[in-house]
Protein backbone atom coordinates (compact mmCIF):
# COMPACT_ATOMS: atom_id res chain seq x y z
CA UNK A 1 65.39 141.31 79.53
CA UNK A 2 65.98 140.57 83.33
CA UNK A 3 64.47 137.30 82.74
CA UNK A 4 66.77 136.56 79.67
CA UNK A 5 69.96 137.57 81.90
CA UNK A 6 68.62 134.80 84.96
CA UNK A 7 67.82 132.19 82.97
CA UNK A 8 71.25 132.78 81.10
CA UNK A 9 73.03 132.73 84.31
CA UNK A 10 71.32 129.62 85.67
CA UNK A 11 71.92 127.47 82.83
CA UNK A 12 75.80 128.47 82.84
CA UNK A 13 75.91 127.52 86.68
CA UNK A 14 73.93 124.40 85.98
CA UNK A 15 76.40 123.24 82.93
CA UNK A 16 79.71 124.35 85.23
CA UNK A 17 78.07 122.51 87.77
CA UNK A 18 77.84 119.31 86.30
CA UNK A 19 80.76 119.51 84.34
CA UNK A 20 83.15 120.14 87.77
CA UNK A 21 81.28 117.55 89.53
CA UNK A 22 81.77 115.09 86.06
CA UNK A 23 85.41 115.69 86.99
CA UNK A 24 85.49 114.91 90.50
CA UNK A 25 83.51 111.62 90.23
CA UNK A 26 86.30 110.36 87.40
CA UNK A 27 89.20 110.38 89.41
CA UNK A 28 90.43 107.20 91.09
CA UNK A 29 92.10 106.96 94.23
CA UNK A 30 95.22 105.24 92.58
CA UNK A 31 96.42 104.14 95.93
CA UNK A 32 97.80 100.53 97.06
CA UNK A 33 97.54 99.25 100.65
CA UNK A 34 99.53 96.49 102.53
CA UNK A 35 98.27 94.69 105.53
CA UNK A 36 99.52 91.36 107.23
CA UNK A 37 100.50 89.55 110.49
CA UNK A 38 103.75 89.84 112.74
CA UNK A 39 104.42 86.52 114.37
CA UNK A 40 106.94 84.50 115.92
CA UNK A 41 108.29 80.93 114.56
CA UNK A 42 105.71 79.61 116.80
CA UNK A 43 102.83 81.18 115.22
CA UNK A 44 101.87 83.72 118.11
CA UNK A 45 101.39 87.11 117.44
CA UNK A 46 103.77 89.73 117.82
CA UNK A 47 102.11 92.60 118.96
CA UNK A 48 103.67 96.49 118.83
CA UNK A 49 105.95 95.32 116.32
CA UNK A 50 106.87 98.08 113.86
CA UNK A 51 106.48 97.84 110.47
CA UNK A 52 108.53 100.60 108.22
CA UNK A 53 107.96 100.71 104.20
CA UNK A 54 110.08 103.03 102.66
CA UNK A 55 109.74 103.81 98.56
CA UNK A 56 112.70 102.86 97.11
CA UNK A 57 112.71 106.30 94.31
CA UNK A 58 112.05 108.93 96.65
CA UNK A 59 112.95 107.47 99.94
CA UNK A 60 109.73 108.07 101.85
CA UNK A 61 108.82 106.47 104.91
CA UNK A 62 105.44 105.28 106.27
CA UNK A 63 105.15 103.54 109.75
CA UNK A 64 102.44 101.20 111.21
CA UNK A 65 102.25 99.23 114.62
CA UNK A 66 100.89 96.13 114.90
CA UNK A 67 97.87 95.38 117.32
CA UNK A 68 97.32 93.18 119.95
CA UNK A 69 96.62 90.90 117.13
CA UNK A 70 99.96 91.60 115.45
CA UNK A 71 97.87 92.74 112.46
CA UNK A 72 98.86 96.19 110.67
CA UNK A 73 97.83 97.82 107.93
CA UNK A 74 99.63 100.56 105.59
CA UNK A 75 96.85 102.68 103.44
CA UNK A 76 97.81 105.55 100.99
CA UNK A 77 100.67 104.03 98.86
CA UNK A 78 101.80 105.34 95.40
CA UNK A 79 102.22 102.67 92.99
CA UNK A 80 105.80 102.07 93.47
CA UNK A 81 108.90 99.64 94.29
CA UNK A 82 109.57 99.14 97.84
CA UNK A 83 111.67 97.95 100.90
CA UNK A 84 109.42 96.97 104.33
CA UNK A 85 111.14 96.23 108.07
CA UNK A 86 109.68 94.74 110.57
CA UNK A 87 111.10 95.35 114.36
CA UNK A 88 110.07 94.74 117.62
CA UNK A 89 111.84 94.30 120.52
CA UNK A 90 113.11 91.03 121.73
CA UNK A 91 113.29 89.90 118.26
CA UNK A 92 115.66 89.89 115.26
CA UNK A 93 115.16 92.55 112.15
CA UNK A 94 113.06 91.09 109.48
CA UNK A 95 113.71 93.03 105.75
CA UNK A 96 112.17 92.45 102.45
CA UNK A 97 113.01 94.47 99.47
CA UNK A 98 111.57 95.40 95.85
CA UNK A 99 107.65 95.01 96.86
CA UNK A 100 106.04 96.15 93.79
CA UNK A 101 103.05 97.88 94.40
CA UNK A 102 100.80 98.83 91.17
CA UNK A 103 97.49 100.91 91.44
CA UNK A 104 94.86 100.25 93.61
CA UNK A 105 96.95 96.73 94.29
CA UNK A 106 95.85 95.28 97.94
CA UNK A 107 98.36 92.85 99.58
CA UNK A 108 98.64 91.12 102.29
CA UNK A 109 102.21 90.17 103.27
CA UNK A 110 102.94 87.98 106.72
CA UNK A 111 106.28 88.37 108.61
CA UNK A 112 107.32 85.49 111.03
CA UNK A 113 110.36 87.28 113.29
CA UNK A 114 112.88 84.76 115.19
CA UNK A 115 113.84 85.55 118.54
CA UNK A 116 117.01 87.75 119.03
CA UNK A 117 120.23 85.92 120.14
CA UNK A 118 118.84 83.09 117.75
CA UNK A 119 121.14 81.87 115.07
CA UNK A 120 121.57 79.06 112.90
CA UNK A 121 124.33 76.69 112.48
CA UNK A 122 125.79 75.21 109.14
């Protein structure tokens, strides 16, 4: 009888077992990413420039720096619509709105910032 009850008990851990772990290997991360490169009209790299993507629905904000390299890199995004800015100082405010992001999407998108005081004559 004890041996009925262990054997029982094993093969009900064993089947819950796989059947939990089943479930944990099906899930997907469903997570987008955007990287790039901050520059300047001259092609150098902007390093410690800021880079702020906010989701347009809930109005969440996620923040990156750039590297020496002026590369960043924003992990961990919900498929979603939104707005990225780009500061640093020295230089003018670069937006760009409605970035659709869909599931496991990887983008890169490249910002070229003008100097501040710049401006452009018609």
């Amino acid at each position: 009888m004890r041996t009925r009850i262990f054997f029982f008990a094993a093969a009900t851990s064993l089947v819950l077992l796989i059947l939990l772990a089943g479930g944990a290997l099906g899930q997907g991360t469903y997570q987008a990413q955007i990287r790039g490169v901050v520059s300047d009209p001259t092609g150098a790299v902007v390093g410690n420039a800021t880079v702020t993507i906010t989701e347009n629905v809930t109005n969440l904000t996620t923040t990156a720096k750039t590297d020496s390299d002026g590369y960043y890199i924003l992990r961990g995004l919900r498929p979603s619509t939104y707005s990225l800015k780009v500061e640093a100082p020295g230089f003018q405010t670069l937006q760009k709105q409605d970035v659709v992001l869909a599931v496991d999407q990887q983008t890169t998108l490249d910002f070229s910032l003008k100097p501040a005081g710049m401006s452009t004559q018609i």
